[in-house]
N, C-alpha and C. Protein backbone atom coordinates (compact mmCIF):
# COMPACT_ATOMS: atom_id res chain seq x y z
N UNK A 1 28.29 -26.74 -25.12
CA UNK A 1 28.20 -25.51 -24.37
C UNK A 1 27.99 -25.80 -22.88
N UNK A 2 27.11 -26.76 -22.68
CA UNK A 2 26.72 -26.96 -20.86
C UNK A 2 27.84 -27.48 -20.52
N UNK A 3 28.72 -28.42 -21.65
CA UNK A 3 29.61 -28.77 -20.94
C UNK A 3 31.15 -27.86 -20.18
N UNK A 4 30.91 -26.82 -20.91
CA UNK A 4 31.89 -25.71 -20.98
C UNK A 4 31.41 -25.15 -19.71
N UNK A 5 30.10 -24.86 -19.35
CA UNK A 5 29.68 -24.12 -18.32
C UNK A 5 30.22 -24.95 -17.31
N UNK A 6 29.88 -26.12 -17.08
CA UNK A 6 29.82 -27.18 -15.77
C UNK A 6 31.54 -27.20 -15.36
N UNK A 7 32.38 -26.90 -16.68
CA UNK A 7 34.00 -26.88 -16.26
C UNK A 7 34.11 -25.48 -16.06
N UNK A 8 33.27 -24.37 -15.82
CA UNK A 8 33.43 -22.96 -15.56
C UNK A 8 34.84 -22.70 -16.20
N UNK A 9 34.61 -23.05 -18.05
CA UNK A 9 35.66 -22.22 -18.87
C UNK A 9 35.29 -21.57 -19.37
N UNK A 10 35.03 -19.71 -18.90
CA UNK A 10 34.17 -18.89 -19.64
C UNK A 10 34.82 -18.52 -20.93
N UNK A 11 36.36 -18.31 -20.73
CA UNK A 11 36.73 -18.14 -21.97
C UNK A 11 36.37 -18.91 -23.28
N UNK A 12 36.23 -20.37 -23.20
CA UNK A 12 36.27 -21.26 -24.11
C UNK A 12 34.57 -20.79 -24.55
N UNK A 13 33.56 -20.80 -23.30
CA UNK A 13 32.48 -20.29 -23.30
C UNK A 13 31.94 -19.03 -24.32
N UNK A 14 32.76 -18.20 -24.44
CA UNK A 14 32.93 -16.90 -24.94
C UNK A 14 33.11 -17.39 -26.52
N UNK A 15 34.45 -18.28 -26.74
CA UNK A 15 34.55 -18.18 -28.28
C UNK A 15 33.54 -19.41 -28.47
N UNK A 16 33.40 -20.38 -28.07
CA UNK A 16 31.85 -20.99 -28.68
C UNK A 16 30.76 -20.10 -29.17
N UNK A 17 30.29 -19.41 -27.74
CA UNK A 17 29.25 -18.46 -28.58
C UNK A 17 29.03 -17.41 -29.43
N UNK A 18 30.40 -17.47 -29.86
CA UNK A 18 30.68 -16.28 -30.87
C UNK A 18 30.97 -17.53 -32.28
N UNK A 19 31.02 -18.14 -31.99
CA UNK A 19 31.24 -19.59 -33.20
C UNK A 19 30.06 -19.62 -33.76
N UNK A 20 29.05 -19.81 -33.04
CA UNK A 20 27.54 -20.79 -32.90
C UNK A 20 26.80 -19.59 -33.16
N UNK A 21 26.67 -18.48 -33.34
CA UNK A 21 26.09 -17.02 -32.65
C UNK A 21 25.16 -17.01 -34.04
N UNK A 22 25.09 -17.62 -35.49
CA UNK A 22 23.92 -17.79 -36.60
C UNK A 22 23.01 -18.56 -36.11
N UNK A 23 23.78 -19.62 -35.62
CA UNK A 23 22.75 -21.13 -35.21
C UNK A 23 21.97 -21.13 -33.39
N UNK A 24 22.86 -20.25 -32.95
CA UNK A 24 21.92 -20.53 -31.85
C UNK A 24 21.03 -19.82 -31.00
N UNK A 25 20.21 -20.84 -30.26
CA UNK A 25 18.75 -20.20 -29.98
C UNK A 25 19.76 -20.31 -28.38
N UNK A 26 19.73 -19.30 -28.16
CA UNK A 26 20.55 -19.11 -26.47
C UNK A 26 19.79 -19.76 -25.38
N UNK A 27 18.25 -19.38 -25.73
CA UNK A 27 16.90 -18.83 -24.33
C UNK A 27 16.22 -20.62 -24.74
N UNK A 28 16.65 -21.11 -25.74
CA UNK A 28 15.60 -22.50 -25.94
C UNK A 28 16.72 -23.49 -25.66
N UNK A 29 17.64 -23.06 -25.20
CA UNK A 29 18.17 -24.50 -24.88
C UNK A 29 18.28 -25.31 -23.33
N UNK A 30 18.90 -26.47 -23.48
CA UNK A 30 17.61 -27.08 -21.93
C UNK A 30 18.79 -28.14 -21.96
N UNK A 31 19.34 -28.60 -20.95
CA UNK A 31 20.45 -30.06 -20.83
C UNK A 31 19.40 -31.30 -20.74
N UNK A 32 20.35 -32.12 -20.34
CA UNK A 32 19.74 -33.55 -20.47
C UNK A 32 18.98 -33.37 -18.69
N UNK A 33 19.22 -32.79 -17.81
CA UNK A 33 18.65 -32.67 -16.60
C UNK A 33 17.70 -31.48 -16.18
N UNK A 34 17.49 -30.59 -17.64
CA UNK A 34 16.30 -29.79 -17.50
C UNK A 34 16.75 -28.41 -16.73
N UNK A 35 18.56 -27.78 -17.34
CA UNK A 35 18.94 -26.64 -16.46
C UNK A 35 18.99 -25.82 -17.90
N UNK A 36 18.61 -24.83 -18.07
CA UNK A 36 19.01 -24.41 -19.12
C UNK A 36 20.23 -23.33 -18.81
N UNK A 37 20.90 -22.69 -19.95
CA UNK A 37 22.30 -22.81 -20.06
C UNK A 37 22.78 -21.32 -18.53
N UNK A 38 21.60 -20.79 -18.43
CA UNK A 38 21.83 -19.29 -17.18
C UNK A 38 21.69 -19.76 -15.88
N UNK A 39 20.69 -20.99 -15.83
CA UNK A 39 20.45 -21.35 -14.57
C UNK A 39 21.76 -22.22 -14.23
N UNK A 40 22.73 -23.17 -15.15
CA UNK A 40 23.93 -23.62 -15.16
C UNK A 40 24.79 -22.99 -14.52
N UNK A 41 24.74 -21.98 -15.00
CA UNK A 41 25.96 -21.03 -14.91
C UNK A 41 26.08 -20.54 -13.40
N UNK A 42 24.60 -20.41 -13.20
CA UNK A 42 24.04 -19.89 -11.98
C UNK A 42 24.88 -20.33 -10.83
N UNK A 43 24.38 -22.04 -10.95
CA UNK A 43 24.72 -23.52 -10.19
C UNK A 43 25.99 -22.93 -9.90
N UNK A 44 27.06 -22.45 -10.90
CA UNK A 44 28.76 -22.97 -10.86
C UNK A 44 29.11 -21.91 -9.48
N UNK A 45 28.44 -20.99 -9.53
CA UNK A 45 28.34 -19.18 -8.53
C UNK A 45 29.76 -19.29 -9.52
N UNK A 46 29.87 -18.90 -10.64
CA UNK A 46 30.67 -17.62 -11.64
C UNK A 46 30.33 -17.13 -12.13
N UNK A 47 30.74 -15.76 -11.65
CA UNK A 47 29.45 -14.52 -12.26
C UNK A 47 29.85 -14.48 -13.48
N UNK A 48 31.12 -14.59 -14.07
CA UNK A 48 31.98 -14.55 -15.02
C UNK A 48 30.79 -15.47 -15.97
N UNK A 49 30.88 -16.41 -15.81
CA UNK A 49 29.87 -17.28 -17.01
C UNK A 49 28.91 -16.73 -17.50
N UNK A 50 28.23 -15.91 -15.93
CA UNK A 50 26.61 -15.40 -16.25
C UNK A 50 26.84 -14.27 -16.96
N UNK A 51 28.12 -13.17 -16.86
CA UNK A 51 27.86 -12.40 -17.54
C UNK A 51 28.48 -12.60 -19.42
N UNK A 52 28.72 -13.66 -19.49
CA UNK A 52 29.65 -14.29 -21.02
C UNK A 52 28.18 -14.02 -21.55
N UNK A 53 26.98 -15.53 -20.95
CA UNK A 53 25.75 -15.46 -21.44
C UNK A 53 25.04 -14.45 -21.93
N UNK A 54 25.32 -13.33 -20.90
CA UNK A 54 24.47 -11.99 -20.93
C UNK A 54 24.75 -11.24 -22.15
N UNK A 55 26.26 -11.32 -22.11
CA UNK A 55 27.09 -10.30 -23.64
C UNK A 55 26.15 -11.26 -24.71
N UNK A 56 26.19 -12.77 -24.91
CA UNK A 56 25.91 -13.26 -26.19
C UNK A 56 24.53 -12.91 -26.56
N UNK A 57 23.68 -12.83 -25.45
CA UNK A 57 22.05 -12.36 -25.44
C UNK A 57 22.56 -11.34 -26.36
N UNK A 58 23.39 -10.03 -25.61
CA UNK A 58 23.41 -8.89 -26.29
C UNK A 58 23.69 -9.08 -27.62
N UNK A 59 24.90 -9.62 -27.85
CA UNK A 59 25.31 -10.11 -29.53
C UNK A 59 24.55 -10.96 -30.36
N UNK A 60 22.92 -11.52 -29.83
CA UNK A 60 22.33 -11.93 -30.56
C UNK A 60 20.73 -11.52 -30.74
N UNK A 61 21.12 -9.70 -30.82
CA UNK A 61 19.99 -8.80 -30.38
C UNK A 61 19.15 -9.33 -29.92
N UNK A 62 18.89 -9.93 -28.63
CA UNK A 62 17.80 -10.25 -27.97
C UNK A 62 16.49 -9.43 -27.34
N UNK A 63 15.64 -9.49 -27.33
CA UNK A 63 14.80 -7.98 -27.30
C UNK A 63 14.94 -8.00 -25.69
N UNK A 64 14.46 -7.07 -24.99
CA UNK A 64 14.21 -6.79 -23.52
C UNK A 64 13.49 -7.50 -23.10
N UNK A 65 12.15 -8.18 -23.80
CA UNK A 65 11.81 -8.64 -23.62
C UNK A 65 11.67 -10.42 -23.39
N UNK A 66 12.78 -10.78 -24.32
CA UNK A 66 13.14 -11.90 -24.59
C UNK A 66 13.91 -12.13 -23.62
N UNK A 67 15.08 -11.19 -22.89
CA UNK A 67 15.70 -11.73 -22.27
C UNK A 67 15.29 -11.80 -20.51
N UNK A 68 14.04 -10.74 -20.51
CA UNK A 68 13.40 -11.29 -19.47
C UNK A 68 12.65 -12.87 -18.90
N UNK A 69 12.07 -13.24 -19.93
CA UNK A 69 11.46 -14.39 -20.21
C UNK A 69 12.44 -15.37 -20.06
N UNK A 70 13.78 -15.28 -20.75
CA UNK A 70 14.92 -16.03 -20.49
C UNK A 70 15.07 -16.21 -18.76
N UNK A 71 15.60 -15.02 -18.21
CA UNK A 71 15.99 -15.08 -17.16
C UNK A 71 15.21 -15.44 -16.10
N UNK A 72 13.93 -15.41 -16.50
CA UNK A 72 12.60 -16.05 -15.47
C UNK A 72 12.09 -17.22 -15.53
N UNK A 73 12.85 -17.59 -16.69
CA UNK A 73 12.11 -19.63 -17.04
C UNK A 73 12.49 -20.06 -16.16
N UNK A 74 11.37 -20.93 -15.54
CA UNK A 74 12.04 -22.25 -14.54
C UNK A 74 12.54 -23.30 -15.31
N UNK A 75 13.44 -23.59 -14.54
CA UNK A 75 14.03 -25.00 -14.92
C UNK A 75 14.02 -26.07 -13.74
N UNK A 76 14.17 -27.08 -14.23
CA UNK A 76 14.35 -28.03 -13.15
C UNK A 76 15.34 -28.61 -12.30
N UNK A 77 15.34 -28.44 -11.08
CA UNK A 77 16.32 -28.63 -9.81
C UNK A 77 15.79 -30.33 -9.10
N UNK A 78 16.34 -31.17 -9.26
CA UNK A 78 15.95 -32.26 -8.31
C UNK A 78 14.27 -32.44 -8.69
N UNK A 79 13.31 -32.13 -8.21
CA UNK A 79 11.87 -32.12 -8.44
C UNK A 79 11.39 -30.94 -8.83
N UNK A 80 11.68 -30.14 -8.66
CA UNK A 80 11.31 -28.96 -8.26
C UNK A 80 11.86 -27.68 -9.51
N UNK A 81 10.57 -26.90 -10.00
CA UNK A 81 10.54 -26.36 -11.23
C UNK A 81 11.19 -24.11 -10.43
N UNK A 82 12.34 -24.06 -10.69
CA UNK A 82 13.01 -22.74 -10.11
C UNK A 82 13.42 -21.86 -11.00
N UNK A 83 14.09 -20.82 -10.88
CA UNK A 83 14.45 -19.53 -11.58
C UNK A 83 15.55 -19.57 -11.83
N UNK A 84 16.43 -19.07 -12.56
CA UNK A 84 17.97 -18.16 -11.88
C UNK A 84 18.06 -17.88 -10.88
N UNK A 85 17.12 -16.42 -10.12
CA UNK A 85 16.97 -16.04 -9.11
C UNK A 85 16.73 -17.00 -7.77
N UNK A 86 15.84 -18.16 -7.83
CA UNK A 86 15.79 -18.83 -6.64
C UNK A 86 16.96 -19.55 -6.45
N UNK A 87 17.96 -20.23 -7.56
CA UNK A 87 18.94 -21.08 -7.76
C UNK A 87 20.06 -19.80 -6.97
N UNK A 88 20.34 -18.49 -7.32
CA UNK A 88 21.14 -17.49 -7.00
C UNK A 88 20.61 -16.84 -5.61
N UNK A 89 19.67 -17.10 -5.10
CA UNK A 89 19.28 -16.54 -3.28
C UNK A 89 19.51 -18.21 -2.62
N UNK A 90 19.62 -19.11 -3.24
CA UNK A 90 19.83 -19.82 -2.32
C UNK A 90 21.62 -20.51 -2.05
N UNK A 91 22.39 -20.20 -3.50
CA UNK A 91 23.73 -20.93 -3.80
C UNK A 91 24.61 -20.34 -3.81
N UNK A 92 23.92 -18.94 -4.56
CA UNK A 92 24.63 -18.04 -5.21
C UNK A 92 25.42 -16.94 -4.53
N UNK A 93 26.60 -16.50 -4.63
CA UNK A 93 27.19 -15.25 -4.00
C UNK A 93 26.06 -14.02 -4.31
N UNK A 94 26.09 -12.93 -3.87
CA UNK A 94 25.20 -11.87 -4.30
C UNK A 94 25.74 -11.14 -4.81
N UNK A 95 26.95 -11.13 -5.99
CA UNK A 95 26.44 -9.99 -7.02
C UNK A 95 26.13 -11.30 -8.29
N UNK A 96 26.05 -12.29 -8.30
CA UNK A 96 25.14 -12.68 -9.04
C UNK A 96 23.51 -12.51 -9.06
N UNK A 97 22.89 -12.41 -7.53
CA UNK A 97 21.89 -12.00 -7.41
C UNK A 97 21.76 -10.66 -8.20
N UNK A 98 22.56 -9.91 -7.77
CA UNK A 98 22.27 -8.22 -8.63
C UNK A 98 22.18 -8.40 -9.52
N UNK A 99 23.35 -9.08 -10.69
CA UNK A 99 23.42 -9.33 -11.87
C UNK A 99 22.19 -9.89 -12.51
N UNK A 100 21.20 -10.87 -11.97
CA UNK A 100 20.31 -11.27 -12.16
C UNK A 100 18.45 -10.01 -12.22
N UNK A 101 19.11 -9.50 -11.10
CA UNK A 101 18.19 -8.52 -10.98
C UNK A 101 18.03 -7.42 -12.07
N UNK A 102 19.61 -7.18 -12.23
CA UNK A 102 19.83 -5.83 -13.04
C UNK A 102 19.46 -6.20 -14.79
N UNK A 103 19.20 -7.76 -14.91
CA UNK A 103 19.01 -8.13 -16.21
C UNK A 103 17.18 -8.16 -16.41
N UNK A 104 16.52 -8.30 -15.14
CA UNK A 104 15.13 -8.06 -15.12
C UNK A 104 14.53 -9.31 -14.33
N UNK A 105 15.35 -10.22 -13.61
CA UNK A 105 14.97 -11.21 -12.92
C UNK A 105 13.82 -10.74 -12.26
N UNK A 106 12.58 -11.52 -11.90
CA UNK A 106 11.53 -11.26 -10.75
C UNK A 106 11.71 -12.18 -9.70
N UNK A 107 11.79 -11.01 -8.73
CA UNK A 107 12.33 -11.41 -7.56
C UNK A 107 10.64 -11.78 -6.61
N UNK A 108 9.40 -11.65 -7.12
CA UNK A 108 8.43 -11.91 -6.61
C UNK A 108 7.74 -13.27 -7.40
N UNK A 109 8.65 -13.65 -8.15
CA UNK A 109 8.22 -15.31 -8.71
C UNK A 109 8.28 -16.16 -7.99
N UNK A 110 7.76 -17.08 -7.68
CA UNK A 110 7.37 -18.46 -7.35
C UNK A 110 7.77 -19.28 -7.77
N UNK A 111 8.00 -20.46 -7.02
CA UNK A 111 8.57 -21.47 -7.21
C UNK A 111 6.94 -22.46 -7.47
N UNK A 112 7.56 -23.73 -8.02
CA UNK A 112 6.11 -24.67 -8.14
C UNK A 112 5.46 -25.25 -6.65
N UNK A 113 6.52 -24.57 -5.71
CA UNK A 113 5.69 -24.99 -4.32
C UNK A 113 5.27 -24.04 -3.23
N UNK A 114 5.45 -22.94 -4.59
CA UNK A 114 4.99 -21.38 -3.76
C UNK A 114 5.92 -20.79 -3.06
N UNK A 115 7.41 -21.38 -3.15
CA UNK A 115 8.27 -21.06 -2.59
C UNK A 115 8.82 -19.41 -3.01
N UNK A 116 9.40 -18.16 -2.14
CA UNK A 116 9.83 -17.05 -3.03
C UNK A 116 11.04 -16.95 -3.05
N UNK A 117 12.31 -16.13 -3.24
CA UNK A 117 13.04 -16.20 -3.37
C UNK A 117 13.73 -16.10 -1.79
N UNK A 118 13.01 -15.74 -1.06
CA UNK A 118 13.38 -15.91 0.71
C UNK A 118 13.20 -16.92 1.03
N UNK A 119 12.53 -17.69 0.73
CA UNK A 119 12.42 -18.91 1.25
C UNK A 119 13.72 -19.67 0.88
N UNK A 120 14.73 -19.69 -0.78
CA UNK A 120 15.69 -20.12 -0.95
C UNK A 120 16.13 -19.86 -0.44
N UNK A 121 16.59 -18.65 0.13
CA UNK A 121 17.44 -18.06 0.82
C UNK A 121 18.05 -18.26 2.46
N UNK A 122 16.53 -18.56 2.78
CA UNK A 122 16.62 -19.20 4.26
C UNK A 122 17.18 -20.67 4.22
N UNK A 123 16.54 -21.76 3.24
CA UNK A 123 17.60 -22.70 2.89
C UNK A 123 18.65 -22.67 2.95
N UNK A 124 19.30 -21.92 2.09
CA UNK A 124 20.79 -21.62 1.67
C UNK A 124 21.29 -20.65 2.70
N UNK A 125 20.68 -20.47 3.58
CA UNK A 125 21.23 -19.57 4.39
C UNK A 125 22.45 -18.27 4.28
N UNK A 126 21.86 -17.73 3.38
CA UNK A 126 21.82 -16.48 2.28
C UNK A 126 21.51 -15.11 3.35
N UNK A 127 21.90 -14.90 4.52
CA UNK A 127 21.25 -13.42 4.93
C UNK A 127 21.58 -12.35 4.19
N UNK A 128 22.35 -12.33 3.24
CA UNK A 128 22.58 -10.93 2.37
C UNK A 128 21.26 -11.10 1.90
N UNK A 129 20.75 -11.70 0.56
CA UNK A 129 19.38 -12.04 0.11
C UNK A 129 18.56 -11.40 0.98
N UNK A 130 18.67 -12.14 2.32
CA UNK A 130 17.30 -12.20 3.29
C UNK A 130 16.83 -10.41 3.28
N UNK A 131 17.68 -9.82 3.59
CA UNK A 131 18.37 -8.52 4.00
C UNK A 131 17.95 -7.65 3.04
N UNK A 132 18.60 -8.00 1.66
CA UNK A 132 18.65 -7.62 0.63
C UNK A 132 17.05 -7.54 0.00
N UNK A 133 16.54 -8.81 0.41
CA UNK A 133 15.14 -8.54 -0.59
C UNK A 133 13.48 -8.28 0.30
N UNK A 134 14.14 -7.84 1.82
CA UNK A 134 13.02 -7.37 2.65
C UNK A 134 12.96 -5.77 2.67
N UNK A 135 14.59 -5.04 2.66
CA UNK A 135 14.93 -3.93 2.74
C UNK A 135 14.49 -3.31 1.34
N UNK A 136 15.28 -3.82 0.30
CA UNK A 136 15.20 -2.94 -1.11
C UNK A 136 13.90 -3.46 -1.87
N UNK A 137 13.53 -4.87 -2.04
CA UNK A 137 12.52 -5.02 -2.60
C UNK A 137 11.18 -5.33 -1.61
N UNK A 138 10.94 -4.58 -0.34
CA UNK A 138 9.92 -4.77 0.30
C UNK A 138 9.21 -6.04 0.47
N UNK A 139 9.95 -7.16 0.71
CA UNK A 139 9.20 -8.27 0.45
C UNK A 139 9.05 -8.78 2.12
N UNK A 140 8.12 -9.49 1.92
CA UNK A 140 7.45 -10.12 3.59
C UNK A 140 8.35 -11.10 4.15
N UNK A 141 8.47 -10.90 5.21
CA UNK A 141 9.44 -12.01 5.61
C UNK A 141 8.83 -13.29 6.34
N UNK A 142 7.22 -13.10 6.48
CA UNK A 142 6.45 -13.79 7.06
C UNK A 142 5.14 -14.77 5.83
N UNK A 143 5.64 -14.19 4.29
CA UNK A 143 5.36 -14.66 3.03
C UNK A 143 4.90 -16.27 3.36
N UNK A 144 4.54 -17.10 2.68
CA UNK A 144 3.62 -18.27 3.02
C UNK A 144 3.82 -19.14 2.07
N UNK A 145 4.54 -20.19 1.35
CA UNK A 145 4.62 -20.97 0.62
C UNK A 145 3.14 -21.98 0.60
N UNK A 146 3.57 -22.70 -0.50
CA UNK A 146 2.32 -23.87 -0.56
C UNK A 146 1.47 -24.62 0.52
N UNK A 147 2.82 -24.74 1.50
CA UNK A 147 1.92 -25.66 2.67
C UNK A 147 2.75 -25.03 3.71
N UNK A 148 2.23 -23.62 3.58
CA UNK A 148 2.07 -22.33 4.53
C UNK A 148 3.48 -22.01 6.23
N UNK A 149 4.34 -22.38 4.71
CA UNK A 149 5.42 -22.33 5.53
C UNK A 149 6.48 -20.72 5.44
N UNK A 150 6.78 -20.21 6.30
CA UNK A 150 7.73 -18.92 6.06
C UNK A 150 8.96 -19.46 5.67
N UNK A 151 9.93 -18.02 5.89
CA UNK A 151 11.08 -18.52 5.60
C UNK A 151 11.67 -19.07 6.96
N UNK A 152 11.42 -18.91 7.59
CA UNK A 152 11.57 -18.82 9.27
C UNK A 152 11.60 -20.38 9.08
N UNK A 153 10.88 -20.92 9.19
CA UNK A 153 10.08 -22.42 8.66
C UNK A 153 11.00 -23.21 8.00
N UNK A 154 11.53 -22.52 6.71
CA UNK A 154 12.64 -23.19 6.16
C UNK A 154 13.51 -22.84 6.59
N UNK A 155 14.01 -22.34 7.44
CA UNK A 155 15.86 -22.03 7.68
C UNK A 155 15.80 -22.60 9.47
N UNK A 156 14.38 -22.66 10.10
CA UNK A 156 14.60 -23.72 10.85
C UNK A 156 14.32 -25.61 10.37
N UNK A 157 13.82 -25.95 8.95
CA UNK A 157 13.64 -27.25 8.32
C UNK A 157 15.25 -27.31 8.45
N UNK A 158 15.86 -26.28 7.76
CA UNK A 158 17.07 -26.86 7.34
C UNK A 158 18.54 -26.77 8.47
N UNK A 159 18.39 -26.12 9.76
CA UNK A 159 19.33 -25.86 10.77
C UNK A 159 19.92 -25.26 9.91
N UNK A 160 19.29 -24.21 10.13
CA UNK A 160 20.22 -22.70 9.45
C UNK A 160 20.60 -21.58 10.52
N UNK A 161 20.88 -21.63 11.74
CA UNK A 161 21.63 -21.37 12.80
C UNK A 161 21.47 -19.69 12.73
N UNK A 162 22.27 -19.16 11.52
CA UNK A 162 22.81 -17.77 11.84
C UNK A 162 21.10 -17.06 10.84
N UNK A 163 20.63 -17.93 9.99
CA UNK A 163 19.24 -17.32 9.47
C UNK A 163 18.21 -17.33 10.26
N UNK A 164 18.00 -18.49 11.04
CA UNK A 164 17.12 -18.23 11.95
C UNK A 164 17.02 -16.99 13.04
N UNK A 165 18.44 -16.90 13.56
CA UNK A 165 18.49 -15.70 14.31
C UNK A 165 18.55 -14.46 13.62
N UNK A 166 19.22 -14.27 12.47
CA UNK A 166 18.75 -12.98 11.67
C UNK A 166 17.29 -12.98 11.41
N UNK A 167 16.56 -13.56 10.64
CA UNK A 167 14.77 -13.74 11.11
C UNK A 167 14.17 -13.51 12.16
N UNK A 168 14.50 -13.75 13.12
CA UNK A 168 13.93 -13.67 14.50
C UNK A 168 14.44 -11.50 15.21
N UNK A 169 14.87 -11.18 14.48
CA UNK A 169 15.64 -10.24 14.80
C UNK A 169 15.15 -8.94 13.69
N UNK A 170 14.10 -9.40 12.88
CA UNK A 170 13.36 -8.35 11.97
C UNK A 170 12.02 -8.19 12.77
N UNK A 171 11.87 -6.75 12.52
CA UNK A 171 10.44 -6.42 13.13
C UNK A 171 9.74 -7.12 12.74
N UNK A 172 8.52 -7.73 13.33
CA UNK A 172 7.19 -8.39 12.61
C UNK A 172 7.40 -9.88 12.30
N UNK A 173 8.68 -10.68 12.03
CA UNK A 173 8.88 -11.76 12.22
C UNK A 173 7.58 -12.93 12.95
N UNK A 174 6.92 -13.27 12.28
CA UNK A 174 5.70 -14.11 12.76
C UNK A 174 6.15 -15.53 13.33
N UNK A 175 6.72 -15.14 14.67
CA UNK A 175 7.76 -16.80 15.37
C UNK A 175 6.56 -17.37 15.46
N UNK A 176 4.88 -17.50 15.41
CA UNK A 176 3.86 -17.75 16.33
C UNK A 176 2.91 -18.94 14.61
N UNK A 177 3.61 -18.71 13.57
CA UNK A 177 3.10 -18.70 12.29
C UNK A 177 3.13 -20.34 12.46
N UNK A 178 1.82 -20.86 12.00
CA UNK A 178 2.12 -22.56 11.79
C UNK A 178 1.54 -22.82 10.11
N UNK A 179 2.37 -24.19 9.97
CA UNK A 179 2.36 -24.11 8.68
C UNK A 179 0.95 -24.94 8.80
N UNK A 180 0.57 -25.80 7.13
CA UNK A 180 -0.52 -26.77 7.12
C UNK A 180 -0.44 -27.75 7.84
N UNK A 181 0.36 -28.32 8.82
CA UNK A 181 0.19 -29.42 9.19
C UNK A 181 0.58 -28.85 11.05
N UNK A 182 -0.24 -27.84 11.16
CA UNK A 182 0.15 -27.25 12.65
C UNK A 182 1.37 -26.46 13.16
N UNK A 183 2.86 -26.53 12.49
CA UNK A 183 4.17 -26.77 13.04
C UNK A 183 4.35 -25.21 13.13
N UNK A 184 4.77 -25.01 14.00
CA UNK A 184 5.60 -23.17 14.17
C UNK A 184 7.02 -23.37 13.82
N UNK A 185 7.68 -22.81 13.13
CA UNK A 185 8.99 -23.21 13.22
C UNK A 185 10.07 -23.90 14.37
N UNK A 186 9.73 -23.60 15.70
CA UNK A 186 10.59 -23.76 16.75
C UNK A 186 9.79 -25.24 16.84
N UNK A 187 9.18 -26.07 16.34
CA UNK A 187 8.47 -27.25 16.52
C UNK A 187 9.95 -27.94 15.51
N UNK A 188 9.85 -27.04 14.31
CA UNK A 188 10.53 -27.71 13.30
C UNK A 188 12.13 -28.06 13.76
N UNK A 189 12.35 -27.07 14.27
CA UNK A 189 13.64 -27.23 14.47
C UNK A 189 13.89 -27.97 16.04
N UNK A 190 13.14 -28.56 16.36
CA UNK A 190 12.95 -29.19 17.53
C UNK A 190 13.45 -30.90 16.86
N UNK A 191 12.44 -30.79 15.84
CA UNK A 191 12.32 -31.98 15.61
C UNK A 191 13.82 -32.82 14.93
């Protein structure tokens, strides 16, 4: 199945899980690198995959609840333990973000370094996200990760050019904010 995802063949995707649909546990399965099979799909940005997954949830009466829990497990990225949602504000086109949302994603989860889903976003330099989850889901844009960094912080770590200036360009934007080790963003991106 991961391997089907990683070649983004949803079709082939589709009749597997209608093959497998007695035997399989959709929400417990995990690759050899710790992605399980939504956050995969996530990775490929085909919404097409994510929504194959979503139908089989449905075809394998998954409760509301189950498939929340699904869609909110972290999995593992490089070091670092993430969502669907953080993998989709930082990679992802945005109607996978919706798609994610509209399935019950929490968009106020945390990453294992306190990271939120703006902070991916400023990475990935995502301003729909940015936009998207200060406007509709009221979220802070001046928010504080582990070692008290904004998003500002990360999208100047990463020379994110057109995020930094969309950031800088929201009311309240905290340019003055230093993280744990002193740095204001314009330090960061200095450096």
């Amino acid at each position: 199945m991961f391997n089907l995802i990683s070649r983004r063949q949803a079709f082939n995707l589709k009749e597997h899980l209608r093959h497998h649909r007695n035997t399989l546990k959709l929400t417990e399965l995990v690759d050899d690198r710790g992605h399980t099979a939504l956050t995969l799909a996530v990775k490929q940005k085909e919404k097409e995959l994510v929504e194959v997954l979503f139908e089989a949830a449905t075809e394998l009466a998954l409760s509301p609840d189950e498939i929340k829990t699904w869609v909110n497990k972290k999995t593992t990225q490089g070091q670092h333990s993430v969502t669907a949602l953080h993998i989709a504000s930082s990679e992802g086109p945005s109607d996978i973000v919706h798609l994610l949302l509209q399935k019950a994603a929490d968009p106020h989860m945390l990453d294992e370094q306190g990271r939120s889903v703006l902070h991916h976003a400023a990475i990935g330099c995502n301003i729909y996200c940015i936009v998207y989850f200060c406007e509709k889901e009221s979220m802070d844009i001046n928010c504080l990760d582990n070692s008290k960094q904004t998003p500002l912080h990360k999208a100047a770590q990463y020379d994110q050019k057109p995020t930094i200036d969309y950031i800088l360009s929201i009311k309240g934007a905290n340019i003055e904010a230093q993280d744990s080790e002193g740095k204001t963003a314009l330090m960061l991106s200095v450096i």
